[in-house]
C-alpha atoms as a PDB file:
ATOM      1  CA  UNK A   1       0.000   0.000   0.000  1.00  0.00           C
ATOM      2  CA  UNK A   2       1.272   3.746  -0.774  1.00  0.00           C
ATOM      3  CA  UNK A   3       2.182   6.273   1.866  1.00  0.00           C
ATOM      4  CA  UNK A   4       2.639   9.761   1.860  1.00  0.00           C
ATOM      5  CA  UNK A   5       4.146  12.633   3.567  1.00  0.00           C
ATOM      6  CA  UNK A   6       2.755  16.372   2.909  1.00  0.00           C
ATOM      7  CA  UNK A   7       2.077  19.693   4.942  1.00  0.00           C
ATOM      8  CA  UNK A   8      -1.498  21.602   4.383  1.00  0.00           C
ATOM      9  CA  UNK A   9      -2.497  24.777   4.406  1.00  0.00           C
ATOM     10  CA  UNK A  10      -6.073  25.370   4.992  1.00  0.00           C
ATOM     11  CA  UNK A  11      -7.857  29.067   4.175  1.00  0.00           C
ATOM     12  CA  UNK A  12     -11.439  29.695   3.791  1.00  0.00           C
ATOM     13  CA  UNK A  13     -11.358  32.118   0.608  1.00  0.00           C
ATOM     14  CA  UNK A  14     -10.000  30.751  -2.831  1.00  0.00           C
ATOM     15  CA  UNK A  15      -8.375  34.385  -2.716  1.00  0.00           C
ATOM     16  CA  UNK A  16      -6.051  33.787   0.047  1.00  0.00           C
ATOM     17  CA  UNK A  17      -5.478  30.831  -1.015  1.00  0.00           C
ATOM     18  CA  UNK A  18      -4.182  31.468  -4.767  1.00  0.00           C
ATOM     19  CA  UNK A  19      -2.281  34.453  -2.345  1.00  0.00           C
ATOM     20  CA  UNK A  20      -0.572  32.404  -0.186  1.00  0.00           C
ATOM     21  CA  UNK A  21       0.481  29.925  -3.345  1.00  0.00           C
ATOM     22  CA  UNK A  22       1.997  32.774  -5.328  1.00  0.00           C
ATOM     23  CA  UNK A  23       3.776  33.538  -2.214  1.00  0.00           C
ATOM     24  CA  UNK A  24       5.026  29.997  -1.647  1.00  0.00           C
ATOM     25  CA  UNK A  25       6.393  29.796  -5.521  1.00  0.00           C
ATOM     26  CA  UNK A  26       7.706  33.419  -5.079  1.00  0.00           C
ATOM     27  CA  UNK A  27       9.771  31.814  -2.465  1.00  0.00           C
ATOM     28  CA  UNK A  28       8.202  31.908   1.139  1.00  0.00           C
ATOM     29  CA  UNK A  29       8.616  28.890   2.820  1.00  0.00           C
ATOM     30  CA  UNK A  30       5.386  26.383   2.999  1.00  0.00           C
ATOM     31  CA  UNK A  31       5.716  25.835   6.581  1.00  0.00           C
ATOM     32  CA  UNK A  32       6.655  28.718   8.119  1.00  0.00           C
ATOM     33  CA  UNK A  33       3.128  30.090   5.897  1.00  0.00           C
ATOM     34  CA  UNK A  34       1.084  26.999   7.443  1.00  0.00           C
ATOM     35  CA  UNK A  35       2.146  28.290  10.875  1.00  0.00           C
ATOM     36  CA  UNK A  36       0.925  31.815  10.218  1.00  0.00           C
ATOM     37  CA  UNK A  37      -2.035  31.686   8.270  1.00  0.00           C
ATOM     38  CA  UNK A  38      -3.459  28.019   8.209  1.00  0.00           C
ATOM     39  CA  UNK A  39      -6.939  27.436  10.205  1.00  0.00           C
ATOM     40  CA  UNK A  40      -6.084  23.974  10.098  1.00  0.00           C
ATOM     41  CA  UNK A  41      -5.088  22.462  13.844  1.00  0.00           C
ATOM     42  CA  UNK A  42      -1.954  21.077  12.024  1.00  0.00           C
ATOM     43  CA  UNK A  43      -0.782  24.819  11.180  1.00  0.00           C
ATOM     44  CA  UNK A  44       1.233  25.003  14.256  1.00  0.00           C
ATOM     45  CA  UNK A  45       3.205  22.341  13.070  1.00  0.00           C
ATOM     46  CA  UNK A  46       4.201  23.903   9.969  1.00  0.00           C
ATOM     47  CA  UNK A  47       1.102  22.145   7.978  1.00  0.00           C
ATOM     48  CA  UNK A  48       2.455  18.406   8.810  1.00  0.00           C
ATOM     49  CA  UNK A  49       0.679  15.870   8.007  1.00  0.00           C
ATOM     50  CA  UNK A  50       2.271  12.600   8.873  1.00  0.00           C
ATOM     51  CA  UNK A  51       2.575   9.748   7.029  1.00  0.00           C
ATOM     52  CA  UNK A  52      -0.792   9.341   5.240  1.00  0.00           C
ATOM     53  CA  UNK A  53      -2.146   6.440   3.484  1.00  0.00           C
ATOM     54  CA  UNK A  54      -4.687   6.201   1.046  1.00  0.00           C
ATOM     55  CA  UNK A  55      -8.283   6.763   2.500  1.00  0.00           C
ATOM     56  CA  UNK A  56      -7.024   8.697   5.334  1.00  0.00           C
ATOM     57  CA  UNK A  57      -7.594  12.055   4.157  1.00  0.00           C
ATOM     58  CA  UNK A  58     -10.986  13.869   2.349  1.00  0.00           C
ATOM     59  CA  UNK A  59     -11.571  12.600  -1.015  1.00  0.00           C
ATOM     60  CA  UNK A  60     -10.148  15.809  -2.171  1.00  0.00           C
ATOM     61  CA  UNK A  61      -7.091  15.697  -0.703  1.00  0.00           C
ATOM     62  CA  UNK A  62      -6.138  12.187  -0.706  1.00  0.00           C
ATOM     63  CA  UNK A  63      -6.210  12.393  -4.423  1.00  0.00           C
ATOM     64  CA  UNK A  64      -3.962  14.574  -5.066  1.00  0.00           C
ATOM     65  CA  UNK A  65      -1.240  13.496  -2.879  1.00  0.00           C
ATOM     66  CA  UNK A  66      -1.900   9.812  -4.135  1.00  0.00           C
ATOM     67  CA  UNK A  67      -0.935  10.803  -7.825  1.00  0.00           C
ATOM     68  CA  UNK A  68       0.749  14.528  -8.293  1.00  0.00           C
ATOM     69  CA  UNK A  69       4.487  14.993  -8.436  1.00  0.00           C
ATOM     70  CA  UNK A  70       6.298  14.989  -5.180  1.00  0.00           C
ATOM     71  CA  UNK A  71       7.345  18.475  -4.128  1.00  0.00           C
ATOM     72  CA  UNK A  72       4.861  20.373  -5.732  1.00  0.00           C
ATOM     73  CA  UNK A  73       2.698  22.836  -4.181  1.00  0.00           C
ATOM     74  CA  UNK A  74      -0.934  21.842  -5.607  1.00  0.00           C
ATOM     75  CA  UNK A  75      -3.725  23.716  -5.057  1.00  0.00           C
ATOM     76  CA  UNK A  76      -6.291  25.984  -4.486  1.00  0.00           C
ATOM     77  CA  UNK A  77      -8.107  21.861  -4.201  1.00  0.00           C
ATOM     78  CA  UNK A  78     -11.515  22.858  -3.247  1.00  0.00           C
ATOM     79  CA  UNK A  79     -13.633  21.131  -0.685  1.00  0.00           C
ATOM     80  CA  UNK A  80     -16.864  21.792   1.223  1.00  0.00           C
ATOM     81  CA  UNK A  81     -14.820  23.356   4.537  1.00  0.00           C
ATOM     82  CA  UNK A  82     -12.896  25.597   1.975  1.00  0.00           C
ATOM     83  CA  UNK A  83      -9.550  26.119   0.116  1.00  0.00           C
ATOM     84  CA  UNK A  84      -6.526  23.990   0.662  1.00  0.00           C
ATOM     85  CA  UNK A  85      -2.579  23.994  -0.429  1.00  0.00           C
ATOM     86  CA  UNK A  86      -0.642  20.645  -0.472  1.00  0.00           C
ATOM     87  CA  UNK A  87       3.343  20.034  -0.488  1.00  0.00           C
ATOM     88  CA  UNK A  88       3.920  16.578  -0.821  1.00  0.00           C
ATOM     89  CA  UNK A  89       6.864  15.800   1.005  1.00  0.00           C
ATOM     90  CA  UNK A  90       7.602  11.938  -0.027  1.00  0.00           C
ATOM     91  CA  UNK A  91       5.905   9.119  -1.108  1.00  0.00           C
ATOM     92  CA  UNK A  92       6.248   5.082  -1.446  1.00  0.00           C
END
């Protein structure tokens, strides 16, 4: 079975979100922008996820980091709580 690695950042606006992505490719660091503006409870911890397996996560989610490129920032992924980033850290 797959696993996964990745750090989130959640926003409720697609406009802060497609903000906070230009930021991250201009250069600001993923984390350090989980910490500060993620509503997510895993913010504090720089958007960490964990290791993940298929299923774990909202349908959403879990199929991006399941099949896009490791180390890309994907996103705005829309979802009924709101707008989310994804940096998938490794996968196996």
């Amino acid at each position: 079975m797959s696993k996964a690695t990745a750090r989130h950042i959640f926003v409720l606006t697609l406009e802060e979100c497609e903000l906070l992505k230009n930021q991250i490719e201009a250069g600001a660091d993923f984390a350090r922008c989980a910490i500060k503006y993620s509503i997510c409870p895993t913010g504090v911890n720089g958007g960490e996820l964990g290791e993940l397996k298929p299923g774990q996560l909202i349908k959403e989610l879990d199929e991006q980091i399941f099949k896009e490129t490791v180390g890309k920032v994907l996103g705005p992924i829309e979802s009924q709580f709101g707008y989310h980033l994804v940096k998938i850290t490794s996968r196996s």
